[in-house]
PDB file of N, CA and C in Angstrom:
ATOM      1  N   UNK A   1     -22.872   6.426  25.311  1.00  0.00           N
ATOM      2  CA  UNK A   1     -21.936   6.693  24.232  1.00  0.00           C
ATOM      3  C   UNK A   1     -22.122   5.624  23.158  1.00  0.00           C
ATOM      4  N   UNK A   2     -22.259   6.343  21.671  1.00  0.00           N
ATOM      5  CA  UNK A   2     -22.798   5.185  20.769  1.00  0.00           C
ATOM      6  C   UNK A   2     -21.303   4.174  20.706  1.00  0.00           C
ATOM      7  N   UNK A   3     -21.361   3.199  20.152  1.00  0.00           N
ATOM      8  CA  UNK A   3     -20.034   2.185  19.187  1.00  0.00           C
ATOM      9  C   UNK A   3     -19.760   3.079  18.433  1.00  0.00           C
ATOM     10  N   UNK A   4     -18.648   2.568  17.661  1.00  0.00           N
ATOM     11  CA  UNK A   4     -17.890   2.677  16.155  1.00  0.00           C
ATOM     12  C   UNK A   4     -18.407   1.682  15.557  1.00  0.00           C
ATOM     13  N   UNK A   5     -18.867   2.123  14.209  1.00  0.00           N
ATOM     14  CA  UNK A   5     -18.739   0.590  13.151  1.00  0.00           C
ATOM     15  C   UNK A   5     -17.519   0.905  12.295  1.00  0.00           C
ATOM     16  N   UNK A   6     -16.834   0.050  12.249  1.00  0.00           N
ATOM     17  CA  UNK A   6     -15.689   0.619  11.530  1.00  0.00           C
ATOM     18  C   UNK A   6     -15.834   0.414  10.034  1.00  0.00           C
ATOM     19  N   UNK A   7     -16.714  -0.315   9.698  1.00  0.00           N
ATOM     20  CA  UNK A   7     -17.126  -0.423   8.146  1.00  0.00           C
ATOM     21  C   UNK A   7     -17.813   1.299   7.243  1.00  0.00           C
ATOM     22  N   UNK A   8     -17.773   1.607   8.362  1.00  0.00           N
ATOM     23  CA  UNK A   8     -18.854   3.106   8.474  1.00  0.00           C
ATOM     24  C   UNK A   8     -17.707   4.047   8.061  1.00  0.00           C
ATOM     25  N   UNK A   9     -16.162   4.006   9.104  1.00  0.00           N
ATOM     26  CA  UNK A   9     -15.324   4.844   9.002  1.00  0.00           C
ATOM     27  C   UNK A   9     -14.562   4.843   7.957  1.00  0.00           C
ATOM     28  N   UNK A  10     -14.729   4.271   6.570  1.00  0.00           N
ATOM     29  CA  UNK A  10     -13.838   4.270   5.138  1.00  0.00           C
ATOM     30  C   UNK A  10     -14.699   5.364   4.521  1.00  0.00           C
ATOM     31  N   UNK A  11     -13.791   5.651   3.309  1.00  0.00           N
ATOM     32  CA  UNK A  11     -14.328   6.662   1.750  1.00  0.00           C
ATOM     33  C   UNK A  11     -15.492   6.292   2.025  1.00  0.00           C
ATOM     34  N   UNK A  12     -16.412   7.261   1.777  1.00  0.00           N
ATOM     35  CA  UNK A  12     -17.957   7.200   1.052  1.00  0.00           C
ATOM     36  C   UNK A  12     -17.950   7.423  -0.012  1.00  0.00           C
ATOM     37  N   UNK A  13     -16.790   7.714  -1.164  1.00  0.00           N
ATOM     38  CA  UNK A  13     -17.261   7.840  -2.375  1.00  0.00           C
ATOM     39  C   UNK A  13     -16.680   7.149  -3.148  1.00  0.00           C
ATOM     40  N   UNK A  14     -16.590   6.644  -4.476  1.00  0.00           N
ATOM     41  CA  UNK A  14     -15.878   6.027  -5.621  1.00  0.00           C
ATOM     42  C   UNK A  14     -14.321   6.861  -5.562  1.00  0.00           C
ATOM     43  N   UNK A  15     -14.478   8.111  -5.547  1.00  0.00           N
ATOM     44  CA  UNK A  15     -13.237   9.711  -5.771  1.00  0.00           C
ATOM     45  C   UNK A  15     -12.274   9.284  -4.089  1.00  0.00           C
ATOM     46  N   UNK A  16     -13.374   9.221  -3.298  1.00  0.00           N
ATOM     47  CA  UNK A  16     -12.416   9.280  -1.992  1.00  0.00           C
ATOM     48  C   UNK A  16     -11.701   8.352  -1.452  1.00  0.00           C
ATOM     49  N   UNK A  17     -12.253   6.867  -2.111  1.00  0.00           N
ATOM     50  CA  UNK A  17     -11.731   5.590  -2.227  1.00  0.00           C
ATOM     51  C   UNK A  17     -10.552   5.715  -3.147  1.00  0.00           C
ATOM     52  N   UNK A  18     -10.778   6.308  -4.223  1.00  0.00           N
ATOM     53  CA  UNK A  18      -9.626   6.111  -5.337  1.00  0.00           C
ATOM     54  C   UNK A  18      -8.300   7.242  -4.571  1.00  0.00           C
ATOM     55  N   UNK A  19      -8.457   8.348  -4.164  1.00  0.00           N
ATOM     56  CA  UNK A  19      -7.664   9.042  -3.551  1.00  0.00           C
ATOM     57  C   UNK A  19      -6.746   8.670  -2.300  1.00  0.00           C
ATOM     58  N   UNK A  20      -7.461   7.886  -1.462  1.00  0.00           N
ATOM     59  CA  UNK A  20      -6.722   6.694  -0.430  1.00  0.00           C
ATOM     60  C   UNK A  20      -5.882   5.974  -1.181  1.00  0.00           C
ATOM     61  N   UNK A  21      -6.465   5.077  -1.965  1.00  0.00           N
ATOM     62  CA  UNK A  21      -5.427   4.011  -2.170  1.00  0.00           C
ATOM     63  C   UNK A  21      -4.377   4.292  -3.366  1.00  0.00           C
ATOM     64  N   UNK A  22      -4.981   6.196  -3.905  1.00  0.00           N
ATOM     65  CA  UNK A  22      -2.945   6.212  -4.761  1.00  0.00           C
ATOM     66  C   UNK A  22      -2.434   7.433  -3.441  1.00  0.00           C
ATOM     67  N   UNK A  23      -3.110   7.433  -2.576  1.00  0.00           N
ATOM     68  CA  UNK A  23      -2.001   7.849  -1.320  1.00  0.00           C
ATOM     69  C   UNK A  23      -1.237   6.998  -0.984  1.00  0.00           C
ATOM     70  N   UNK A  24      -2.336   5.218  -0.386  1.00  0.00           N
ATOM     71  CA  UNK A  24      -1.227   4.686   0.034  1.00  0.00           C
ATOM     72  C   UNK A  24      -0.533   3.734  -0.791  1.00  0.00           C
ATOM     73  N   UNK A  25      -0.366   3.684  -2.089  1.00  0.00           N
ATOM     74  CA  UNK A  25       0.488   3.592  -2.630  1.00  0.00           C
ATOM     75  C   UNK A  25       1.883   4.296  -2.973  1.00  0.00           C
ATOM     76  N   UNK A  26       1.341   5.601  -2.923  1.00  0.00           N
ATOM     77  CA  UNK A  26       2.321   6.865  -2.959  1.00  0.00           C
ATOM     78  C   UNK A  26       3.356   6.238  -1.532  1.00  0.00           C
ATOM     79  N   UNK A  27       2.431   6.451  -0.370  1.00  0.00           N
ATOM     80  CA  UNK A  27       3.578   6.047   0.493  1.00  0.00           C
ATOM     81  C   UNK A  27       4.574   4.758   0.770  1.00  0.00           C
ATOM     82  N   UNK A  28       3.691   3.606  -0.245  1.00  0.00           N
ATOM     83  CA  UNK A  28       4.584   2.408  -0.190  1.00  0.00           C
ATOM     84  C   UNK A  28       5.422   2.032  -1.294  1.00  0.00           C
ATOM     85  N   UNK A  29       5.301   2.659  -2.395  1.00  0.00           N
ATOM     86  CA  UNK A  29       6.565   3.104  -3.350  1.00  0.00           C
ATOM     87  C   UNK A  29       7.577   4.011  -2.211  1.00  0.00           C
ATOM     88  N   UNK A  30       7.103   5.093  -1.146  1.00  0.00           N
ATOM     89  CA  UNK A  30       8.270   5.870  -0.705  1.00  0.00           C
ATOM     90  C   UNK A  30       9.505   5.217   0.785  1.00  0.00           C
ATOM     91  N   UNK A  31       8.378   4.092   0.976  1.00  0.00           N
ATOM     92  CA  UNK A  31       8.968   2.958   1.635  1.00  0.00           C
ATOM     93  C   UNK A  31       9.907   2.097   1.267  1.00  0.00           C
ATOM     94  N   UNK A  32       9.219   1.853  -0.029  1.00  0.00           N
ATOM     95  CA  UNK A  32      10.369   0.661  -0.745  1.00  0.00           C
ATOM     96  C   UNK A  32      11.340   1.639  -1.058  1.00  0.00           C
ATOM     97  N   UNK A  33      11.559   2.477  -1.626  1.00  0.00           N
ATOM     98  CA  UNK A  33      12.488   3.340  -2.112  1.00  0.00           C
ATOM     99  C   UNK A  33      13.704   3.602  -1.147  1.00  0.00           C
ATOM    100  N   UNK A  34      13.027   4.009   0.501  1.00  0.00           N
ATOM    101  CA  UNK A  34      13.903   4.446   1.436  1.00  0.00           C
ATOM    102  C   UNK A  34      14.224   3.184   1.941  1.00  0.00           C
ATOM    103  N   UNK A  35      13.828   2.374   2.050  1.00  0.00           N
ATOM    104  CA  UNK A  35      14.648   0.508   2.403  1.00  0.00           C
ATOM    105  C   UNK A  35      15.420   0.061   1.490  1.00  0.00           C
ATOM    106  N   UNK A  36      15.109   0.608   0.127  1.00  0.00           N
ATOM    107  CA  UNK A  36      16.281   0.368  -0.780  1.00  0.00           C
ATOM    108  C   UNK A  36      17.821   0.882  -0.977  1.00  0.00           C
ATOM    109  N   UNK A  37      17.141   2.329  -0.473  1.00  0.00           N
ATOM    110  CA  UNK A  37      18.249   3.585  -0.597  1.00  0.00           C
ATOM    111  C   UNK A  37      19.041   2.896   1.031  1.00  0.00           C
ATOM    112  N   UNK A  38      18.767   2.347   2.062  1.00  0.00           N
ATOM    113  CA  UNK A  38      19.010   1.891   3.529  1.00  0.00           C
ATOM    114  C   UNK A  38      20.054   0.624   2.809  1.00  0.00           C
ATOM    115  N   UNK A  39      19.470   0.075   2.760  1.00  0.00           N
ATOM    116  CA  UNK A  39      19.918  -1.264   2.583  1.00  0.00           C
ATOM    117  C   UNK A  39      20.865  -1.397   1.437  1.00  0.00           C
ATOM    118  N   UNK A  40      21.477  -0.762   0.516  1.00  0.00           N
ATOM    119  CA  UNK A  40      22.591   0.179  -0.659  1.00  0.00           C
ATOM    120  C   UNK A  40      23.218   0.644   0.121  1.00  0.00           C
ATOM    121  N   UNK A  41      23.422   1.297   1.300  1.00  0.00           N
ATOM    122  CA  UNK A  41      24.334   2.008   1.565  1.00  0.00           C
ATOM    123  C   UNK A  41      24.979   1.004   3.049  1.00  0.00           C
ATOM    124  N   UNK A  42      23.792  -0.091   3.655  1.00  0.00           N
ATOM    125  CA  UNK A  42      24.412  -0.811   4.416  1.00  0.00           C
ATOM    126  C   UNK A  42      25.035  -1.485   3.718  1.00  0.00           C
ATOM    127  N   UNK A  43      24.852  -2.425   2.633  1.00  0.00           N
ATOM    128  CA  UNK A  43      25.678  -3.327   1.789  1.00  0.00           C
ATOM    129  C   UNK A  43      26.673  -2.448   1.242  1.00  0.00           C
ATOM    130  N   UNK A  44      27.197  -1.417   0.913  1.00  0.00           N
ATOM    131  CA  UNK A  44      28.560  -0.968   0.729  1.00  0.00           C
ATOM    132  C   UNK A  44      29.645   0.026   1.466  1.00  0.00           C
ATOM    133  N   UNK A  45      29.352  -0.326   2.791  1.00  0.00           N
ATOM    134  CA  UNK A  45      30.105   0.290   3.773  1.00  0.00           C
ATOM    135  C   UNK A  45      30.938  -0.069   3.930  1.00  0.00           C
ATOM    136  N   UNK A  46      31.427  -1.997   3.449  1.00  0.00           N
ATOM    137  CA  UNK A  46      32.584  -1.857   3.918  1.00  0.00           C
ATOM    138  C   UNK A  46      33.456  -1.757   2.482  1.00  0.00           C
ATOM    139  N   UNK A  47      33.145  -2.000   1.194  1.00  0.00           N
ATOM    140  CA  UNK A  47      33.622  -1.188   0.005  1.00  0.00           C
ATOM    141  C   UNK A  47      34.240   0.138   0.566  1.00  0.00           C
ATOM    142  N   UNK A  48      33.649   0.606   0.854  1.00  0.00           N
ATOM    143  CA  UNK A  48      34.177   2.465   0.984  1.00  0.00           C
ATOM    144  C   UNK A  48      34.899   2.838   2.363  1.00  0.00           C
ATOM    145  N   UNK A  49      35.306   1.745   2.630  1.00  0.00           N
ATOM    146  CA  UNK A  49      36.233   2.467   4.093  1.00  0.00           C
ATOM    147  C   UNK A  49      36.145   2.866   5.329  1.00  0.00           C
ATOM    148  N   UNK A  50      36.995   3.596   5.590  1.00  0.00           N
ATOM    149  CA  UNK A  50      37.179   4.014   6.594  1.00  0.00           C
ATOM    150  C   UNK A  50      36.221   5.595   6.490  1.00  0.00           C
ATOM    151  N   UNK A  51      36.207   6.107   5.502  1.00  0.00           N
ATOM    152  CA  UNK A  51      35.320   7.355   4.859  1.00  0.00           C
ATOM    153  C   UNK A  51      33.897   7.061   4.296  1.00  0.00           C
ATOM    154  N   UNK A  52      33.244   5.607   4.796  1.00  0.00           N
ATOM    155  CA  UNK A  52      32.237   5.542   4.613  1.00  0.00           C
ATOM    156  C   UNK A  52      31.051   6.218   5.151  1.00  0.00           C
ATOM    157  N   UNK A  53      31.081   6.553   6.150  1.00  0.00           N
ATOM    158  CA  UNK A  53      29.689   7.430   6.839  1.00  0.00           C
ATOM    159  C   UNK A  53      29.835   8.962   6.244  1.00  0.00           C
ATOM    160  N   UNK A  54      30.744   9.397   5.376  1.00  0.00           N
ATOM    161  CA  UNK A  54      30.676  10.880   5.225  1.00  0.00           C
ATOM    162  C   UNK A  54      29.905  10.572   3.164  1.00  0.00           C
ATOM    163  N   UNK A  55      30.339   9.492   3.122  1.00  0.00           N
ATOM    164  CA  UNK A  55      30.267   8.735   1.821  1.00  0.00           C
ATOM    165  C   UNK A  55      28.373   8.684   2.012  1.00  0.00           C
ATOM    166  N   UNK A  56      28.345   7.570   3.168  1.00  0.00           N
ATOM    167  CA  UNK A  56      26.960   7.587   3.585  1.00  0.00           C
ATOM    168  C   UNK A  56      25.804   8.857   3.447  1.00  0.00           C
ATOM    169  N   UNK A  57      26.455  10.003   4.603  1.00  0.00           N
ATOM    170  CA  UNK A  57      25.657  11.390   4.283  1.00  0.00           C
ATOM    171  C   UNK A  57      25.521  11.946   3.070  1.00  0.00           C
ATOM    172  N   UNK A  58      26.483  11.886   2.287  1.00  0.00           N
ATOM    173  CA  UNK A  58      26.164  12.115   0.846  1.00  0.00           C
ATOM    174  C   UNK A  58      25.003  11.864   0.361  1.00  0.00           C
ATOM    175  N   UNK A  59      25.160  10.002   0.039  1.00  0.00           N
ATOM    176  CA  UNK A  59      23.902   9.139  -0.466  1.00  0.00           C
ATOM    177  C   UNK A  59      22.782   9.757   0.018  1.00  0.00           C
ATOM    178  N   UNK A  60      22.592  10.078   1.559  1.00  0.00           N
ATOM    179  CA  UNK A  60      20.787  10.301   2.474  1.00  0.00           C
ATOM    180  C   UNK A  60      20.696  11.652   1.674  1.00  0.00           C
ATOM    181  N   UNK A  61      21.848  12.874   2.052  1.00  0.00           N
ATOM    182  CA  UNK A  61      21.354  14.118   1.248  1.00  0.00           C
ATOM    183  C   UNK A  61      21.060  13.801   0.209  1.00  0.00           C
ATOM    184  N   UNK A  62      21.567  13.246  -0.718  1.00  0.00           N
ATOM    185  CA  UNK A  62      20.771  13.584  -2.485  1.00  0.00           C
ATOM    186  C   UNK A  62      19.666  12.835  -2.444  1.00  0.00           C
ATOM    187  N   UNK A  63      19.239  12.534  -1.433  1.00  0.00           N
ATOM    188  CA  UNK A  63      17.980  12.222  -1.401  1.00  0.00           C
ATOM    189  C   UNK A  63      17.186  12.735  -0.361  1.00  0.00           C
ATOM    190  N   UNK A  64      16.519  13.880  -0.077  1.00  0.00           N
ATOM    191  CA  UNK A  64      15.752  14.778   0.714  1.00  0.00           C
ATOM    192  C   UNK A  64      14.598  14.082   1.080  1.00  0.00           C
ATOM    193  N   UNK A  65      13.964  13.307  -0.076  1.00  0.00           N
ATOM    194  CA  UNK A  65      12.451  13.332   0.175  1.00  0.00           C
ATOM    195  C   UNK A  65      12.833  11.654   0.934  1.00  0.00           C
ATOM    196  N   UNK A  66      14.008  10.996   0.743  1.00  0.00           N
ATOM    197  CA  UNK A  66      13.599   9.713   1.842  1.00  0.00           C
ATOM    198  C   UNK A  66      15.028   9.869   2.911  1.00  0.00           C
ATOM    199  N   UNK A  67      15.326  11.018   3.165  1.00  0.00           N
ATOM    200  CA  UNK A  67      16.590  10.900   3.724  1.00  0.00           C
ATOM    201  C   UNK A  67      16.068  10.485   5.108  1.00  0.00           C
ATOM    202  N   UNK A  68      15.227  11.190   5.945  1.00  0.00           N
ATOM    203  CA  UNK A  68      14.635  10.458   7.228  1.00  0.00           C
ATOM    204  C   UNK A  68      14.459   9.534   7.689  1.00  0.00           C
ATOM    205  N   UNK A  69      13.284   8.773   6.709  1.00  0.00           N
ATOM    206  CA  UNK A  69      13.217   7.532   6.321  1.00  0.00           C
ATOM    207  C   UNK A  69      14.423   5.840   6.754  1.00  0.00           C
ATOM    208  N   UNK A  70      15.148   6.153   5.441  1.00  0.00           N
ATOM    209  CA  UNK A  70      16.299   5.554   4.934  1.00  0.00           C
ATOM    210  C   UNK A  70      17.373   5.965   6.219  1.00  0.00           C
ATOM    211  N   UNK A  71      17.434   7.277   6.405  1.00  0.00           N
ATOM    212  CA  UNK A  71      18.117   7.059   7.907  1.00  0.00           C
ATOM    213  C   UNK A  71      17.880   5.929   9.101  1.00  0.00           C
ATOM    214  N   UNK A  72      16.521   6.091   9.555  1.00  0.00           N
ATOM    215  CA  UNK A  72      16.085   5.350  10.124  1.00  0.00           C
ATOM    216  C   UNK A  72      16.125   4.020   9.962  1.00  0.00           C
ATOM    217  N   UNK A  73      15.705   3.646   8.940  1.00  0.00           N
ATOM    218  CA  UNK A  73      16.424   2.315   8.734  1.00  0.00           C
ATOM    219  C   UNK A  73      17.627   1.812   8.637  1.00  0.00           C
ATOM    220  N   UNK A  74      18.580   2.269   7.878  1.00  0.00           N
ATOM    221  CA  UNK A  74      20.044   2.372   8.440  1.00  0.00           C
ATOM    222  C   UNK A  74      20.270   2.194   9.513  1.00  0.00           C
ATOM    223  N   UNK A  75      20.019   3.174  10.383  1.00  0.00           N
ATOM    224  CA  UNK A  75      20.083   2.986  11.772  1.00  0.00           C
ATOM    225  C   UNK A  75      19.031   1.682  12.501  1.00  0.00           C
ATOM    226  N   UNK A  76      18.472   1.105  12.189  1.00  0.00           N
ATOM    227  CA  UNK A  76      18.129  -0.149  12.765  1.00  0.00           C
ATOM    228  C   UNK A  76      18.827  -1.185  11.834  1.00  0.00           C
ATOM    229  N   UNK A  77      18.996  -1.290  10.564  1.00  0.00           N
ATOM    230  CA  UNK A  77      19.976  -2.358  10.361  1.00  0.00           C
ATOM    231  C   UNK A  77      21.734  -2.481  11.133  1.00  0.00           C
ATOM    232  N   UNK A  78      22.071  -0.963  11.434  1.00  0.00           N
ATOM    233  CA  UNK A  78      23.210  -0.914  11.687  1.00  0.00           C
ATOM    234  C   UNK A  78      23.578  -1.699  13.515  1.00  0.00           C
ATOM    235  N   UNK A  79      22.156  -1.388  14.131  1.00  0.00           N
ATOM    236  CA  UNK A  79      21.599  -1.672  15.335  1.00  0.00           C
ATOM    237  C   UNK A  79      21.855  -3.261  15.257  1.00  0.00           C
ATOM    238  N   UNK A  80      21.081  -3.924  14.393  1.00  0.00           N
ATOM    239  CA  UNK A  80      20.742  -5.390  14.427  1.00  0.00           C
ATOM    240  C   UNK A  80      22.221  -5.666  13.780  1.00  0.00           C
ATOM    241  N   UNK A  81      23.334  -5.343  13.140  1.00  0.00           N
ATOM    242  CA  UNK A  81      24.434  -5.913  12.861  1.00  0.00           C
ATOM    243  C   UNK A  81      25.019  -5.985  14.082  1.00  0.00           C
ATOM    244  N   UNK A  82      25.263  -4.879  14.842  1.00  0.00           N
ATOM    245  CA  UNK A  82      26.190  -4.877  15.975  1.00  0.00           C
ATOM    246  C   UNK A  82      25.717  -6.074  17.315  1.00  0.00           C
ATOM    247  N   UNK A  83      24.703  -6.295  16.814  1.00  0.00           N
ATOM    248  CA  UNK A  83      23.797  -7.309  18.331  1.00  0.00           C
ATOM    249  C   UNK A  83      24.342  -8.310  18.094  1.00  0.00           C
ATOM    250  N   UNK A  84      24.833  -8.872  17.266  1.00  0.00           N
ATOM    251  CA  UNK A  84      25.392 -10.281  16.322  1.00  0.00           C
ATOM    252  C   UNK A  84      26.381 -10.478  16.745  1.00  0.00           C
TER     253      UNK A  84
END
């Protein structure tokens, strides 16, 4: 069974190189975005009450494309508050 060279396994072209890296940019603008949208709604939970988590679902719905995301993180900041 031959190796991998892993220098071998990137773009072969100028186009397929440039297409990777505004993917993964695409996805690390959609990172920062959903840690931002996470971390906004952990910092004003206790502003909003006792009606904050319905307050919360609001915020994740109007946002579809990082609601998963931003959930998820939520839910591990909310994780690491309670360990404290």
């Amino acid at each position: 069974m031959p190796g991998y060279n892993v220098a071998t396994l990137g773009p072969s072209t100028p186009e397929e190189a440039a297409a990777v890296n505004a993917k993964r940019q695409e996805c690390l603008e959609r990172y920062k975005a959903a840690l931002e949208l996470a971390c906004q709604i952990h910092a004003q939970r206790r502003d909003k009450g006792k009606g904050w988590r319905m307050w919360a679902e609001r915020e994740l719905a109007a946002r579809p494309e990082l609601e998963r995301e931003a959930r998820a993180k939520l839910n591990r900041l909310m994780k690491g508050q309670a360990s404290e």
